[in-house]
Protein backbone atom coordinates (compact mmCIF):
# COMPACT_ATOMS: atom_id res chain seq x y z
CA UNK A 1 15.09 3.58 5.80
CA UNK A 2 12.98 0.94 3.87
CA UNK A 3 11.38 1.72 0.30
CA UNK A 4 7.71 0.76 2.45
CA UNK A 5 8.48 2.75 5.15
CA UNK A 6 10.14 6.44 3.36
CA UNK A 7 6.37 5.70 1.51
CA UNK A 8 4.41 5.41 3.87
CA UNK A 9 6.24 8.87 5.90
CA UNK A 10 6.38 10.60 2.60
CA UNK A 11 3.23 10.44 2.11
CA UNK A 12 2.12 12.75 5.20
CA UNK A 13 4.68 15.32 4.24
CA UNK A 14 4.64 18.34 1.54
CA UNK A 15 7.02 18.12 -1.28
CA UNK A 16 7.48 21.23 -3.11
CA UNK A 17 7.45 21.08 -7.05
CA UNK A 18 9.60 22.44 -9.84
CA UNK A 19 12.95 21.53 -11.50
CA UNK A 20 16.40 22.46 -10.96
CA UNK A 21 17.82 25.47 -13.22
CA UNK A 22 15.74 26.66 -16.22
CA UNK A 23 15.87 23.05 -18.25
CA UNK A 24 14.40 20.92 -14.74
CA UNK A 25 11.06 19.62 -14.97
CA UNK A 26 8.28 21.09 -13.29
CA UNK A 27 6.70 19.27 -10.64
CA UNK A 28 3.62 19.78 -9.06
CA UNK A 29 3.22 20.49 -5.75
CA UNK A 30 2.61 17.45 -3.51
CA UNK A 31 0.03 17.86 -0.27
CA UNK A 32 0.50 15.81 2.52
CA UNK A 33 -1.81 13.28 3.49
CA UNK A 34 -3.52 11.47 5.62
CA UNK A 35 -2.17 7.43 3.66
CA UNK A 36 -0.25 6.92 1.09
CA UNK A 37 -1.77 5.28 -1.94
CA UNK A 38 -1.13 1.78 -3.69
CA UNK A 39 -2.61 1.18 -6.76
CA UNK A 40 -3.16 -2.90 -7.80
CA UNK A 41 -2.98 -3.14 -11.41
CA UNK A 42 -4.98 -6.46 -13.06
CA UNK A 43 -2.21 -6.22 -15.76
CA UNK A 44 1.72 -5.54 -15.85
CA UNK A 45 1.43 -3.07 -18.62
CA UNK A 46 3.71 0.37 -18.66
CA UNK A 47 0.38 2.41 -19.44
CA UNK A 48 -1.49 1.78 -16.83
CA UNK A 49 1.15 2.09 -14.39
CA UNK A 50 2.64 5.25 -15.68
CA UNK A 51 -0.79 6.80 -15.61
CA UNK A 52 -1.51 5.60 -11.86
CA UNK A 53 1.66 7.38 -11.17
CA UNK A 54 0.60 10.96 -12.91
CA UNK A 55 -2.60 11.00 -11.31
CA UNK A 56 -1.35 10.51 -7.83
CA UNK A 57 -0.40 7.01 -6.81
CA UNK A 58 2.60 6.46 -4.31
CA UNK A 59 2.88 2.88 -5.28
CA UNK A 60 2.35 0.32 -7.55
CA UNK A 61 0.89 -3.69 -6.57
CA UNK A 62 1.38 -6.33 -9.54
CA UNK A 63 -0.11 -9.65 -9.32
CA UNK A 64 1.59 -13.41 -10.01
CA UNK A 65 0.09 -16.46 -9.66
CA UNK A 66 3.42 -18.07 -9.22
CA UNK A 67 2.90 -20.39 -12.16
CA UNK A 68 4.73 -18.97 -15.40
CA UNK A 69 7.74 -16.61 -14.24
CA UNK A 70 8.07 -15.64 -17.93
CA UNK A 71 5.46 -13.00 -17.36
CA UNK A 72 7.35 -11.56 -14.99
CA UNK A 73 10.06 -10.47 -17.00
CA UNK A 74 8.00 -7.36 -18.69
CA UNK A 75 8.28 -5.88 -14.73
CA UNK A 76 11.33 -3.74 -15.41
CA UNK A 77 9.98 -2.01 -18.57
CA UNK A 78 6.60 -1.25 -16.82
CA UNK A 79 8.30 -0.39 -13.37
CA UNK A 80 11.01 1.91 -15.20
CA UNK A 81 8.13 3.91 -16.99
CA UNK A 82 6.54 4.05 -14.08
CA UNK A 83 9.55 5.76 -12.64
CA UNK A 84 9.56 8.45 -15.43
CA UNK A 85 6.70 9.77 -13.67
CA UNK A 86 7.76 9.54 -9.93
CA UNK A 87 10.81 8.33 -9.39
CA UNK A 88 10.26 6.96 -5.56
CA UNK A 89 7.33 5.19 -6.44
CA UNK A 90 7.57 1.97 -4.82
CA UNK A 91 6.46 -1.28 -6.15
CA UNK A 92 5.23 -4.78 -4.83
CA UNK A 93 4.16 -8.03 -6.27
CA UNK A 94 1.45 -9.75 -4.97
CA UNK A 95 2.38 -13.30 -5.30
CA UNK A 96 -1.03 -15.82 -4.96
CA UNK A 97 0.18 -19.21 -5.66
CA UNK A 98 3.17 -21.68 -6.36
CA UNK A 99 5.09 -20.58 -2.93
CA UNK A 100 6.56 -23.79 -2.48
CA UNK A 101 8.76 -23.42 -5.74
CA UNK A 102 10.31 -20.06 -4.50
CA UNK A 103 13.75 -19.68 -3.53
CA UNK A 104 16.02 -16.69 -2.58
CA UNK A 105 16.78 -16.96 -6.45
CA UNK A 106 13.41 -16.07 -7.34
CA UNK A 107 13.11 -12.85 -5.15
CA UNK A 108 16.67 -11.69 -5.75
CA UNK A 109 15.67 -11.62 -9.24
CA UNK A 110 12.35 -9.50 -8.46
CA UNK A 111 14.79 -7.29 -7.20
CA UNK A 112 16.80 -6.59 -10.20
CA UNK A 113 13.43 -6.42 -11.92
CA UNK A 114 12.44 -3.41 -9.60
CA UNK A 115 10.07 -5.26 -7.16
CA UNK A 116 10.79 -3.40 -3.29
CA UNK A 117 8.76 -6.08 -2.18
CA UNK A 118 6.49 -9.18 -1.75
CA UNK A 119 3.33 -10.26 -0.47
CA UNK A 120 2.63 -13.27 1.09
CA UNK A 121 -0.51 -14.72 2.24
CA UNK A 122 -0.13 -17.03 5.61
CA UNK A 123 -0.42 -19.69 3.52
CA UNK A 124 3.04 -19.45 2.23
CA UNK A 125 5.89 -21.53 3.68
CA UNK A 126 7.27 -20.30 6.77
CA UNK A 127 10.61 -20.38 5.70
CA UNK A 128 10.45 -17.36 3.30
CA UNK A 129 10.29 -15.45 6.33
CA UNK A 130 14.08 -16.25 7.01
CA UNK A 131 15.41 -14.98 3.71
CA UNK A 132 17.03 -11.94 4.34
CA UNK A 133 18.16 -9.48 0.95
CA UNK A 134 19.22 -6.16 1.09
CA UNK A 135 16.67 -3.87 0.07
CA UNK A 136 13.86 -6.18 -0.71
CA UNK A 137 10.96 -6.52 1.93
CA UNK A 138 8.20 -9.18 2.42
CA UNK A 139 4.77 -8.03 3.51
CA UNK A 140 1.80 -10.63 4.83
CA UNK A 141 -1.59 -10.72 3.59
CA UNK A 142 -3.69 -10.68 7.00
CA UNK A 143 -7.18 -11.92 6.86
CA UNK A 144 -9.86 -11.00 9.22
CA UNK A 145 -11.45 -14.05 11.50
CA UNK A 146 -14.10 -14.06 13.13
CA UNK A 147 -13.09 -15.24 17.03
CA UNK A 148 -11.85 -13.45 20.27
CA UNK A 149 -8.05 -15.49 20.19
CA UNK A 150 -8.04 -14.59 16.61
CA UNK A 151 -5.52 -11.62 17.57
CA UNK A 152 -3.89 -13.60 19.87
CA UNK A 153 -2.73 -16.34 17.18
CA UNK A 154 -1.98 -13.43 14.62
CA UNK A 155 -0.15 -11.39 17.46
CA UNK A 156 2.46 -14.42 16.86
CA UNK A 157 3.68 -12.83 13.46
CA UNK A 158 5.47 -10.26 15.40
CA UNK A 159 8.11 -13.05 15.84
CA UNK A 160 9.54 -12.60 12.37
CA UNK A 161 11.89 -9.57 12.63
CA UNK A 162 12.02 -9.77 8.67
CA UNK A 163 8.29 -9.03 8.17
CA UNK A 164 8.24 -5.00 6.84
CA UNK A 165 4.15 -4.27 6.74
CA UNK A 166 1.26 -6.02 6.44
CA UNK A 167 -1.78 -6.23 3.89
CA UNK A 168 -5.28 -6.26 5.92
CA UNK A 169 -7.22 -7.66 3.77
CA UNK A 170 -10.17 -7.29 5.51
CA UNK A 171 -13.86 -7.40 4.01
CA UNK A 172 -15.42 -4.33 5.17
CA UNK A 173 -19.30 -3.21 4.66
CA UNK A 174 -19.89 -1.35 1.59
CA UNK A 175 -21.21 1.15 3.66
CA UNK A 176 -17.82 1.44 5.84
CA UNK A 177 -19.24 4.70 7.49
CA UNK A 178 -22.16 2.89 9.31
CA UNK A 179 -19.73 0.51 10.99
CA UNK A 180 -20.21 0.38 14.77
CA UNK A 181 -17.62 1.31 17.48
CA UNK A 182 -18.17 -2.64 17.93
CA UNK A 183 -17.34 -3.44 14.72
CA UNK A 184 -14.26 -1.14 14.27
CA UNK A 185 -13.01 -2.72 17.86
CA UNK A 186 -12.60 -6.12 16.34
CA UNK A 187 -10.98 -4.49 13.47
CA UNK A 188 -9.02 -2.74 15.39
CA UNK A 189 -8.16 -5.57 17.62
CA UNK A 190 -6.33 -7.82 15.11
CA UNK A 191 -4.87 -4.00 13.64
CA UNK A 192 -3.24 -3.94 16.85
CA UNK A 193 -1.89 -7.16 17.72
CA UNK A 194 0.27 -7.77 14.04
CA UNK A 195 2.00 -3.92 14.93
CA UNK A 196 3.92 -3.53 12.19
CA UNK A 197 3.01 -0.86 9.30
CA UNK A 198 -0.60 -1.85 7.77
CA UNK A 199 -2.17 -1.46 4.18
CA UNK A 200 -5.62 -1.22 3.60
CA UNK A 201 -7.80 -2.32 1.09
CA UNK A 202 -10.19 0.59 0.00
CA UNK A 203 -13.28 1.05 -2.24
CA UNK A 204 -13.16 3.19 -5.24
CA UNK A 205 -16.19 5.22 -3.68
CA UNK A 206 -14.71 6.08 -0.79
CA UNK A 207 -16.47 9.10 1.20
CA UNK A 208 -15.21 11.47 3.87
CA UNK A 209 -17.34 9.78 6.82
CA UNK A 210 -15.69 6.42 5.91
CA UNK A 211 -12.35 7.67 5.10
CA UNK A 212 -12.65 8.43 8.84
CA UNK A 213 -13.31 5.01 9.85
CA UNK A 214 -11.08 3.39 8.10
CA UNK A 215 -8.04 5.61 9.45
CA UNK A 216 -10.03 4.16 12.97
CA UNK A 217 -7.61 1.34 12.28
CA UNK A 218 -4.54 3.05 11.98
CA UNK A 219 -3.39 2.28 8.80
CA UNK A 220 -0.51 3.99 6.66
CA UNK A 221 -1.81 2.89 3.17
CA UNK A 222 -4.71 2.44 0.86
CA UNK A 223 -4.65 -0.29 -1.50
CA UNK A 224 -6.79 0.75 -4.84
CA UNK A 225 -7.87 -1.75 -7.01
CA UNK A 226 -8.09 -1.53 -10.20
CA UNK A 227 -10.98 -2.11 -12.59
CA UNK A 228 -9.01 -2.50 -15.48
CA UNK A 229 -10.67 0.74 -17.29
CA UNK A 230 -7.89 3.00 -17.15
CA UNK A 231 -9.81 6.52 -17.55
CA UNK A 232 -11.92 5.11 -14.43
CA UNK A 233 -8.71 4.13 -12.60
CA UNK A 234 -7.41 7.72 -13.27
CA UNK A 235 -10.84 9.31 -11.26
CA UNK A 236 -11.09 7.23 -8.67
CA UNK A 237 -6.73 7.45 -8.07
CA UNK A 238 -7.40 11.11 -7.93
CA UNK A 239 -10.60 11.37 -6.14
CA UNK A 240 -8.94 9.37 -3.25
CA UNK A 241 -6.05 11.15 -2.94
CA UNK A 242 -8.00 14.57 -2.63
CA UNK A 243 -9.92 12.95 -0.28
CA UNK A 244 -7.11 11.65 2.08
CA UNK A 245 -5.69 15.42 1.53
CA UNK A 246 -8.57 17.19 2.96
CA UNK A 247 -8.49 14.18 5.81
CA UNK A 248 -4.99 15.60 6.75
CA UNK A 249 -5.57 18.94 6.83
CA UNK A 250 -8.87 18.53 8.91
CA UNK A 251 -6.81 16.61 11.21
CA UNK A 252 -4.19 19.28 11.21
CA UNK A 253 -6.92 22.02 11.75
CA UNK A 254 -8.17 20.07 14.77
CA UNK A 255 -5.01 19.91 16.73
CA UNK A 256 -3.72 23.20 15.85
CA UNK A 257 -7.32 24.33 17.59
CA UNK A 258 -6.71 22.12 20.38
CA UNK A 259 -3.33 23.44 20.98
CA UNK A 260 -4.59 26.89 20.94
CA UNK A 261 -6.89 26.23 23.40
CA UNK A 262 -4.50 24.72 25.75
């Protein structure tokens, strides 16, 4: 099972807390729900990670601009603390720039670093798609165009067996619960034609109504961004994941009605 994908089930299961014999460590108790949560962090710094960890993230999203890989080499220290708090977080680096420089060199040593995996943006040569290391994933950044063979063309990615999930970075409304059935079909279109495992970008004031929408499109993760105020971060990691909590127990409610009824 892949690091992306035991996240992304994990997250819609119950873990039970507490430590082994009288010396473990206390955990608490972990409520499914309904996506699992990424946090992207504006900075590779061990505090902010480890605290997007304790309040509830299931995985961590770094940023590289390709340019200076000597900033890259503070990843284990941060991903390690991380780990002290959750040990099967999972973490990815979002890698905007200098793709034509990389080689399976560069990602095998994201992998010693702790990176699970990579995200692309179409942009990126095609022939990252053919490197193949154990236990390090690539994910695509999909954008949303406007355009009825826009599916169609992006349908095509399904060709690369190597491909583990994909980023929609879609630019929703702010007010994501007044989007149309319409709306949400287009969405939904281009949600169904790339298949594989999807990520979601998410505001910080996320509300019930559009937490509903947003699942419209069958995602299995939220990406939160970070504002770089780490208190704030904190709230709005927490608020979320109460939010997507209550989401999947609603849902559960509603088919253990339906199934009554039957």
């Amino acid at each position: 099972m892949t690091k992306l994908h035991d996240m992304f089930t994990q997250a819609r299961r119950a873990q039970s807390g507490g430590g082994i014999g009288f010396v473990g460590k206390n955990k608490p108790v972990n409520k499914p729900r309904a996506a699992a949560i990424v946090v992207e962090l504006s900075n590779i710094d061990a505090g902010d990670a480890e605290s997007a960890i304790k309040s509830g993230a299931d995985g961590l999203l770094f940023t590289w601009d390709g340019n200076d890989p000597s900033v890259l080499e503070s990843l284990k220290d941060v991903i390690d603390a991380a780990q002290t708090s959750g040990d099967k977080i999972v973490s990815g680096l979002n890698i905007t720039g200098g793709w034509e420089n990389l080689e399976r060199e560069n990602f095998e040593h994201l992998k010693e670093l702790g990176v699970n995996y990579v995200l692309l943006p179409l942009e990126a040569p095609a022939r990252l798609l053919s490197l193949q290391i154990k236990d390090f994933e690539l994910a695509i950044s999909v954008p949303m165009h406007s355009g009825d063979m826009y599916p169609i063309f992006i349908r095509n990615l399904t060709a690369f067996d190597n491909i583990s999930a994909v980023r929609l970075d879609f630019s929703l409304s702010e007010d994501i619960s007044a989007l149309s059935i319409e709306d949400v079909l287009h969405y939904r279109a281009v949600r169904e034609a790339v298949r594989f495992p999807a990520l979601l970008n998410v505001q910080a004031d996320l509300n019930e109504a559009g937490a509903y929408t947003l699942l419209a499109l069958g995602v299995q993760a939220m990406i939160l961004t970070s504002n770089g105020n780490d208190a704030t971060t904190q709230k709005q990691i927490r608020a979320l994941r109460e939010l997507l909590e209550k989401v999947h127990q609603e849902e559960k409610d509603s088919m253990t009605g339906l199934t009554n009824k039957q």
